[in-house]
N, C-alpha and C. Protein backbone atom coordinates (compact mmCIF):
# COMPACT_ATOMS: atom_id res chain seq x y z
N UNK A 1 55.16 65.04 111.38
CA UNK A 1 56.23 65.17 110.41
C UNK A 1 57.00 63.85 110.36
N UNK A 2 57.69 63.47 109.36
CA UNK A 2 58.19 62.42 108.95
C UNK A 2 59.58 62.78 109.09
N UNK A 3 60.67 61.83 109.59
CA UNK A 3 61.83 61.85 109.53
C UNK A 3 62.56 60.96 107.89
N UNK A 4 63.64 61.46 108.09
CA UNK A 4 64.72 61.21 106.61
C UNK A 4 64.26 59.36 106.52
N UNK A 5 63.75 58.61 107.33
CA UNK A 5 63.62 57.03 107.01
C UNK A 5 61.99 56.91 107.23
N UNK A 6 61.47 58.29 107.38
CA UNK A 6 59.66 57.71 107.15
C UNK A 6 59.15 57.61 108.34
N UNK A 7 59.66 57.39 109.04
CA UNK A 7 59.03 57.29 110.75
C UNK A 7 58.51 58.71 110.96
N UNK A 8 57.38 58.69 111.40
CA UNK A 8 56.73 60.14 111.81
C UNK A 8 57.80 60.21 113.82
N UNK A 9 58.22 61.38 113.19
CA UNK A 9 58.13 62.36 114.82
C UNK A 9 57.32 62.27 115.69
N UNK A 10 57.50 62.08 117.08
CA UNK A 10 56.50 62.24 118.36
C UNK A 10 56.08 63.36 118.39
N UNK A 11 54.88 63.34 118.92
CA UNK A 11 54.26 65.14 118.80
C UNK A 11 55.21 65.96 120.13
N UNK A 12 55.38 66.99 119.36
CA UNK A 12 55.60 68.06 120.71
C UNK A 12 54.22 69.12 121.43
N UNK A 13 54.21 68.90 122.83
CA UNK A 13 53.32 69.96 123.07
C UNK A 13 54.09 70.79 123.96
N UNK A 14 54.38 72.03 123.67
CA UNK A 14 54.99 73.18 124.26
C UNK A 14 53.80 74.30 124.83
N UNK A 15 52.31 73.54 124.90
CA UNK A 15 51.28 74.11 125.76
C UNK A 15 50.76 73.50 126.85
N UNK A 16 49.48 74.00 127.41
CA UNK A 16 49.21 73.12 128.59
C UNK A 16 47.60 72.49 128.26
N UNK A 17 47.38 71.06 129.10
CA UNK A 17 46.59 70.38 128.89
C UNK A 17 45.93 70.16 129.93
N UNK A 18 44.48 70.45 130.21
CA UNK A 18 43.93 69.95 131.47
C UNK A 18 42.73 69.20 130.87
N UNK A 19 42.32 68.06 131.40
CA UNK A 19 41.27 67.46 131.05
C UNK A 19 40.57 66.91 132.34
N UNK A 20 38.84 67.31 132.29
CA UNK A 20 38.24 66.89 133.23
C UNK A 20 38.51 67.51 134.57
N UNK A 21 37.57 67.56 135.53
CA UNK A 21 37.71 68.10 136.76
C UNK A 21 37.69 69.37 137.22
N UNK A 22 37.97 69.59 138.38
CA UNK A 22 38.17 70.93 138.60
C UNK A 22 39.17 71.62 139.10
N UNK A 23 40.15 72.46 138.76
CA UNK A 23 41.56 72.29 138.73
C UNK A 23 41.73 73.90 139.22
N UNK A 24 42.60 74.13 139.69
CA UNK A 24 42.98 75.76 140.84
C UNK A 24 44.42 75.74 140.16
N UNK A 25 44.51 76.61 139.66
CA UNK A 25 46.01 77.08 138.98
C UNK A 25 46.12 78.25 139.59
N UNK A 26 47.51 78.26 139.62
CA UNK A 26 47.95 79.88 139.90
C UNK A 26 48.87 80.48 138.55
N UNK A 27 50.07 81.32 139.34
CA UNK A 27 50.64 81.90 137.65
C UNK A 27 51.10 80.56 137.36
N UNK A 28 50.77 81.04 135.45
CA UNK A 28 51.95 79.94 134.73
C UNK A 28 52.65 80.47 133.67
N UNK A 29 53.33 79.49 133.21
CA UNK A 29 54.35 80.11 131.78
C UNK A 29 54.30 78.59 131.40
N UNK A 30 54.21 78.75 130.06
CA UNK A 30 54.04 78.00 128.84
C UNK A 30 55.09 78.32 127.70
N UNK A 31 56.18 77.26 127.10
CA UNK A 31 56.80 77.15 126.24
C UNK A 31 58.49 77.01 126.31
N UNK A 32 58.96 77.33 125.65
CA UNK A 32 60.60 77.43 125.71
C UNK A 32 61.23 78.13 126.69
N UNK A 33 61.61 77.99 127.80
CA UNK A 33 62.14 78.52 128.28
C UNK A 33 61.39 79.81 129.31
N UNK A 34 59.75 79.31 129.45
CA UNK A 34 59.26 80.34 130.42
C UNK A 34 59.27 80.09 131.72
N UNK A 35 58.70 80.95 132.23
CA UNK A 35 58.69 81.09 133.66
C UNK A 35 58.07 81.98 134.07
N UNK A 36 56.91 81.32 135.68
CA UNK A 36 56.32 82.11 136.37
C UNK A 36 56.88 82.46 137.40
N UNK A 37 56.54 83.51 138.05
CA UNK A 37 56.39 83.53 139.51
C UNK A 37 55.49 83.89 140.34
N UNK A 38 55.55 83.24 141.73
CA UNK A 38 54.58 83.41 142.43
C UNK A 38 55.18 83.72 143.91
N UNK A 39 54.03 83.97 144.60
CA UNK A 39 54.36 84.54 146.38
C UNK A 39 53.74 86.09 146.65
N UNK A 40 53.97 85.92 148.08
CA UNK A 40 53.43 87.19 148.66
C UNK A 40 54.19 88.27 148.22
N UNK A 41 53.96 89.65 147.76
CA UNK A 41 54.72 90.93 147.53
C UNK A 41 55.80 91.20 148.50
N UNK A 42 56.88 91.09 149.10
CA UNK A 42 57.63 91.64 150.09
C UNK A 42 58.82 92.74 150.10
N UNK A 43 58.61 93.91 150.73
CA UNK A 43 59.02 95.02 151.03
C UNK A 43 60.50 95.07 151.70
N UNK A 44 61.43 95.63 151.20
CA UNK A 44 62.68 95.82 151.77
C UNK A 44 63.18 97.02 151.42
N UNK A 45 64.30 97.51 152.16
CA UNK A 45 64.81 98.75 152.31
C UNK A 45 64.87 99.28 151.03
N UNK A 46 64.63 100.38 150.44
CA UNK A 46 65.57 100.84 148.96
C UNK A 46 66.13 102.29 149.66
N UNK A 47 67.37 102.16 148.81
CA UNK A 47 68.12 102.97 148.81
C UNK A 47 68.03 104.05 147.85
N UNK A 48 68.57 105.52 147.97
CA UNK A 48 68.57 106.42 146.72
C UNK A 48 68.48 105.84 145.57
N UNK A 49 69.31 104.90 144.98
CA UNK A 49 69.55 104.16 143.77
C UNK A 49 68.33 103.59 143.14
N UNK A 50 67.61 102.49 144.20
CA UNK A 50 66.78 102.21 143.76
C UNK A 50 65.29 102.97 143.87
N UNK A 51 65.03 104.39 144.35
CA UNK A 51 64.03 105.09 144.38
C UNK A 51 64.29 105.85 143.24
N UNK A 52 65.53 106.32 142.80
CA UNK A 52 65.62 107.18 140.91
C UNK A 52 65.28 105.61 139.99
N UNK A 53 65.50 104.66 140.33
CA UNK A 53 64.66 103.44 138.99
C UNK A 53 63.42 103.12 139.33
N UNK A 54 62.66 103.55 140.48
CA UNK A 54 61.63 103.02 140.63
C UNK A 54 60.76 104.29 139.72
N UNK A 55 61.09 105.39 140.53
CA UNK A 55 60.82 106.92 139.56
C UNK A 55 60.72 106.80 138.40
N UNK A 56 61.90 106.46 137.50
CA UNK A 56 62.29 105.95 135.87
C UNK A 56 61.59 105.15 135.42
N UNK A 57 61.16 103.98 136.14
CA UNK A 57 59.92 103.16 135.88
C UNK A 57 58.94 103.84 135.85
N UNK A 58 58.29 104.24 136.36
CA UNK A 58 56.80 104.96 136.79
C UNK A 58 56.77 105.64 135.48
N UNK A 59 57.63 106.50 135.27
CA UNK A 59 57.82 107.76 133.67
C UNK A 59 57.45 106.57 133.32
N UNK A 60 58.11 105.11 132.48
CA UNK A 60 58.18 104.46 131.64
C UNK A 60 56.87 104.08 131.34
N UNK A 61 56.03 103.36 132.61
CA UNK A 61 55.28 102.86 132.78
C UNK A 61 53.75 104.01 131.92
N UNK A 62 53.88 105.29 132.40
CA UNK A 62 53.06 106.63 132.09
C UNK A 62 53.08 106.90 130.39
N UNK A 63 54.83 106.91 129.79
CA UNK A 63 54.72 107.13 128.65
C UNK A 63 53.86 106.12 127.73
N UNK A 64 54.79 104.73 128.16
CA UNK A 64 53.80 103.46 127.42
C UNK A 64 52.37 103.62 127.77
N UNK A 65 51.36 104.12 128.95
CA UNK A 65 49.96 104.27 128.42
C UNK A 65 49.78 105.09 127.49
N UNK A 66 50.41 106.15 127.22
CA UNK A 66 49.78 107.40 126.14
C UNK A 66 50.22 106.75 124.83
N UNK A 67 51.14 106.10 124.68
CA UNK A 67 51.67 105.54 123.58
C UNK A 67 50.62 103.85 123.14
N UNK A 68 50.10 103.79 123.90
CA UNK A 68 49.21 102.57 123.62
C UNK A 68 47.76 102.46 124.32
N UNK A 69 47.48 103.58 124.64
CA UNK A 69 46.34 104.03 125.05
C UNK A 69 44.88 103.62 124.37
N UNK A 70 44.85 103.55 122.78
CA UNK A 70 44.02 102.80 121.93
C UNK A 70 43.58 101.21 122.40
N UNK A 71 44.81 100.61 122.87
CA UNK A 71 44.67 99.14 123.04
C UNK A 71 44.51 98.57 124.07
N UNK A 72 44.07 99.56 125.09
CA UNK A 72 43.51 99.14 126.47
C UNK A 72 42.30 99.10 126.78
N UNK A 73 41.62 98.23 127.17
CA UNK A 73 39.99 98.08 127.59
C UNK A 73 39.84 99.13 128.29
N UNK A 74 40.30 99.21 129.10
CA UNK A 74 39.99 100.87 129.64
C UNK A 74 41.00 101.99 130.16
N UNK A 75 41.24 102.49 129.64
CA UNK A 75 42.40 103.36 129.39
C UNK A 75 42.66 104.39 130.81
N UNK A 76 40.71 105.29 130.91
CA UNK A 76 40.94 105.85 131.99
C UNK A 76 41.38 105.30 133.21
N UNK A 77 40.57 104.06 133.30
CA UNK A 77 41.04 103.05 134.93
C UNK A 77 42.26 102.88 134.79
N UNK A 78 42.94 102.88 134.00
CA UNK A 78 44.16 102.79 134.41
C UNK A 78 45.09 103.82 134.51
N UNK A 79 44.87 104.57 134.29
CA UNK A 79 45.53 106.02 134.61
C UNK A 79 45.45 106.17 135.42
N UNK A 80 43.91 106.00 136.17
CA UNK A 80 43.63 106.82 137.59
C UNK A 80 44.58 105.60 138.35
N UNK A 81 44.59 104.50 137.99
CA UNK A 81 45.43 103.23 138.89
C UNK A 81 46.38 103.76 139.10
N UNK A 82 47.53 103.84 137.87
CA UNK A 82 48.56 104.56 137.80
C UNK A 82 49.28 105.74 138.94
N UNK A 83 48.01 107.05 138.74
CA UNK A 83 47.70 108.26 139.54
C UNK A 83 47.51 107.54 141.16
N UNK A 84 46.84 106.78 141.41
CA UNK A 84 46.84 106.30 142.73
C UNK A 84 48.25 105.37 143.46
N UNK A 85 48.60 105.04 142.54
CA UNK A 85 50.25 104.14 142.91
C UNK A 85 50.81 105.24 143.02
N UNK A 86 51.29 106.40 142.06
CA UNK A 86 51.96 107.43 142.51
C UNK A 86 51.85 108.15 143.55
N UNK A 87 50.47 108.33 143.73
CA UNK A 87 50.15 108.94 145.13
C UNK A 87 51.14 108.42 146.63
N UNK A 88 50.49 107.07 146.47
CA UNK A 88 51.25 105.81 147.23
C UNK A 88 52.56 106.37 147.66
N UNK A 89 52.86 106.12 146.63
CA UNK A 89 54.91 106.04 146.92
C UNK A 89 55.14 107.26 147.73
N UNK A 90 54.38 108.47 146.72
CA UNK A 90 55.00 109.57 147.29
C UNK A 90 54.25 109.98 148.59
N UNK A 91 53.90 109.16 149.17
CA UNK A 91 53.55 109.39 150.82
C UNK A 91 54.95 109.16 151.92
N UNK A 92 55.07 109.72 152.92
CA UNK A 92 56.28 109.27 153.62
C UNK A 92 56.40 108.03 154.40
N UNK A 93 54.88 107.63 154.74
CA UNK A 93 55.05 105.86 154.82
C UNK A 93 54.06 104.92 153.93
N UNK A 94 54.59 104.82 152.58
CA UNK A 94 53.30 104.11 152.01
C UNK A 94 53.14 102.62 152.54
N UNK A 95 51.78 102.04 152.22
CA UNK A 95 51.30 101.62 152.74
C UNK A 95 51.44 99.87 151.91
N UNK A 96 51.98 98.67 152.50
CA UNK A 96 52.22 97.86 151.40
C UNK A 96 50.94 97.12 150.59
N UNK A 97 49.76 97.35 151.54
CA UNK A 97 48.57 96.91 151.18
C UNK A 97 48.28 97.61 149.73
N UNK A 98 48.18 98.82 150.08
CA UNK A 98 47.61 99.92 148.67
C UNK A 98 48.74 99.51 147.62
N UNK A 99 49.93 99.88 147.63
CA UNK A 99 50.86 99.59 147.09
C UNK A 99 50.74 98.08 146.27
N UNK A 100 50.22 96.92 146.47
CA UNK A 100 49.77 95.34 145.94
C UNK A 100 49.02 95.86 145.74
N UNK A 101 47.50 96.50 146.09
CA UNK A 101 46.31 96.34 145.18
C UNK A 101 46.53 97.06 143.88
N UNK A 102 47.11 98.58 143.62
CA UNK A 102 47.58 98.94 143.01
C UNK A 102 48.56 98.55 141.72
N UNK A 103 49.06 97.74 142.63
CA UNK A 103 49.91 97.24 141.55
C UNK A 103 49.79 96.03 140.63
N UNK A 104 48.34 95.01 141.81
CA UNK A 104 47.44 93.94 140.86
C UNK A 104 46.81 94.55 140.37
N UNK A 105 45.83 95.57 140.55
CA UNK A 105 45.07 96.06 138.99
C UNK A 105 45.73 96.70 138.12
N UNK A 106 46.89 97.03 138.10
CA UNK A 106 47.61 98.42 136.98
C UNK A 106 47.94 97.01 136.18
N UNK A 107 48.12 95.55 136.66
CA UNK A 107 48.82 94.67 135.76
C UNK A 107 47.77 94.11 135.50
N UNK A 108 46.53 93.91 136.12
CA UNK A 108 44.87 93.34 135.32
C UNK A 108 45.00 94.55 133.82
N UNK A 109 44.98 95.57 134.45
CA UNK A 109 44.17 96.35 133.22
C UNK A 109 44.95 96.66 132.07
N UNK A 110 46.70 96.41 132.52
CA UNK A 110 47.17 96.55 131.17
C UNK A 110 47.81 95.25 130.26
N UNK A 111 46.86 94.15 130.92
CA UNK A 111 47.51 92.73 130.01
C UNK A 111 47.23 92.87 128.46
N UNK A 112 46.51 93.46 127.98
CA UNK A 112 46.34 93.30 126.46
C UNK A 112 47.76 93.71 125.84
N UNK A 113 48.54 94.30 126.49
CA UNK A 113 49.37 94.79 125.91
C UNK A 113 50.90 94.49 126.16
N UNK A 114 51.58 93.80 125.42
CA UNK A 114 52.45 93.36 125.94
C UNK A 114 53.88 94.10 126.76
N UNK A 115 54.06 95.57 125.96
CA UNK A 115 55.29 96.29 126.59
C UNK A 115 54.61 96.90 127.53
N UNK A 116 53.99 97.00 128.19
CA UNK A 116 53.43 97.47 129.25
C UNK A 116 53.11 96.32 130.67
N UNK A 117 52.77 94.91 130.09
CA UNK A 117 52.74 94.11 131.10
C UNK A 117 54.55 94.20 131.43
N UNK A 118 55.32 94.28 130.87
CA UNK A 118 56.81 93.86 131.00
C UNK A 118 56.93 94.92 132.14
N UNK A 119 56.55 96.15 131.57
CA UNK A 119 57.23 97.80 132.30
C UNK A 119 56.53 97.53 133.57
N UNK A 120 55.21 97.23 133.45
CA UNK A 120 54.59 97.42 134.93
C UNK A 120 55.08 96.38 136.23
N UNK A 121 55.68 95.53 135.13
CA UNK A 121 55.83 93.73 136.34
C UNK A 121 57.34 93.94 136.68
N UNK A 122 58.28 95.03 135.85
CA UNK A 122 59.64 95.33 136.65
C UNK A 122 59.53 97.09 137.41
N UNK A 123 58.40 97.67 137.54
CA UNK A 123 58.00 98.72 138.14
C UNK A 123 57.41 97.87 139.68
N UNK A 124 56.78 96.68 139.17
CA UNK A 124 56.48 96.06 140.74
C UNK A 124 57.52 95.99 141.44
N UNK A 125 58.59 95.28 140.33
CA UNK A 125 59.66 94.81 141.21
C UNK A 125 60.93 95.41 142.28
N UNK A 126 60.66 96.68 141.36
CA UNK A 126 61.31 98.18 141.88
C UNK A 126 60.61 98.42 143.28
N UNK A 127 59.14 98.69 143.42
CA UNK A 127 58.09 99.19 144.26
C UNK A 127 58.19 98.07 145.61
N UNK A 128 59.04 96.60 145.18
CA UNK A 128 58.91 95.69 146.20
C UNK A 128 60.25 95.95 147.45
N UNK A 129 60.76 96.61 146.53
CA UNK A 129 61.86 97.29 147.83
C UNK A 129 62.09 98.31 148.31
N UNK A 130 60.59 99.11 148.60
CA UNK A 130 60.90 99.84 149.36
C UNK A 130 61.21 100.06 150.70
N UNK A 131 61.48 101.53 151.53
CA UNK A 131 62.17 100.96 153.18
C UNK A 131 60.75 100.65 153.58
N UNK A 132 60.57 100.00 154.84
CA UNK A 132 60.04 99.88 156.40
C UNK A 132 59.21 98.95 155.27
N UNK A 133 59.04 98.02 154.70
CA UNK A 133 57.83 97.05 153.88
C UNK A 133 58.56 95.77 154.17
């Protein structure tokens, strides 16, 4: 693009560029104002408070599959994912291992979809504080 005296604009790239080689990425975010994160899952106490939002999540998480159920590569695997995280929690010591695998595939299988990656990645975040983890 040209400015008001004719001079073209510097390009903007608000994506990412790799050229050549062989390159190991982990999460990223690309553009205005994104952001990844990364690290090990870690477990801390929750309190009543935060076990009725983790609950409230889970509903959330359940309604958005039936509500977008069409647009998932595989709809059943992720239910049963779903069905197996619930299991999880509602054990009296879940387990933080099951609890991460669970909670990396429920967010593999529902990336096509965007209100559902959101619900499931603040349902992690709920699930990361629970007690004795």
């Amino acid at each position: 693009m040209r400015d008001d005296d004719g001079r073209l604009d510097p390009p903007v790239n608000n994506g990412l560029v790799i050229n050549g080689g062989t390159h190991y990425v982990g999460n990223q975010a690309v553009g205005h104002g994104a952001q990844a994160f990364s690290g090990s899952v870690a477990f801390q106490p929750q309190d009543a408070e935060q076990a009725a939002r983790t609950a409230e999540l889970l509903a959330h998480v359940e309604q958005l599959l039936q509500e977008h159920r069409a647009a998932l590569a595989d709809p059943d695997a992720t239910t049963r994912e779903l069905r197996r995280l619930r299991e999880e929690l509602d054990e009296d010591e879940p387990q933080p291992t099951v609890l991460r695998r669970a909670l990396d595939r429920l967010n593999d299988f529902v990336q096509p979809v965007t209100p559902l990656v959101v619900a499931v990645g603040q349902l992690a975040q709920s699930v990361q504080s629970l007690p004795g983890h």
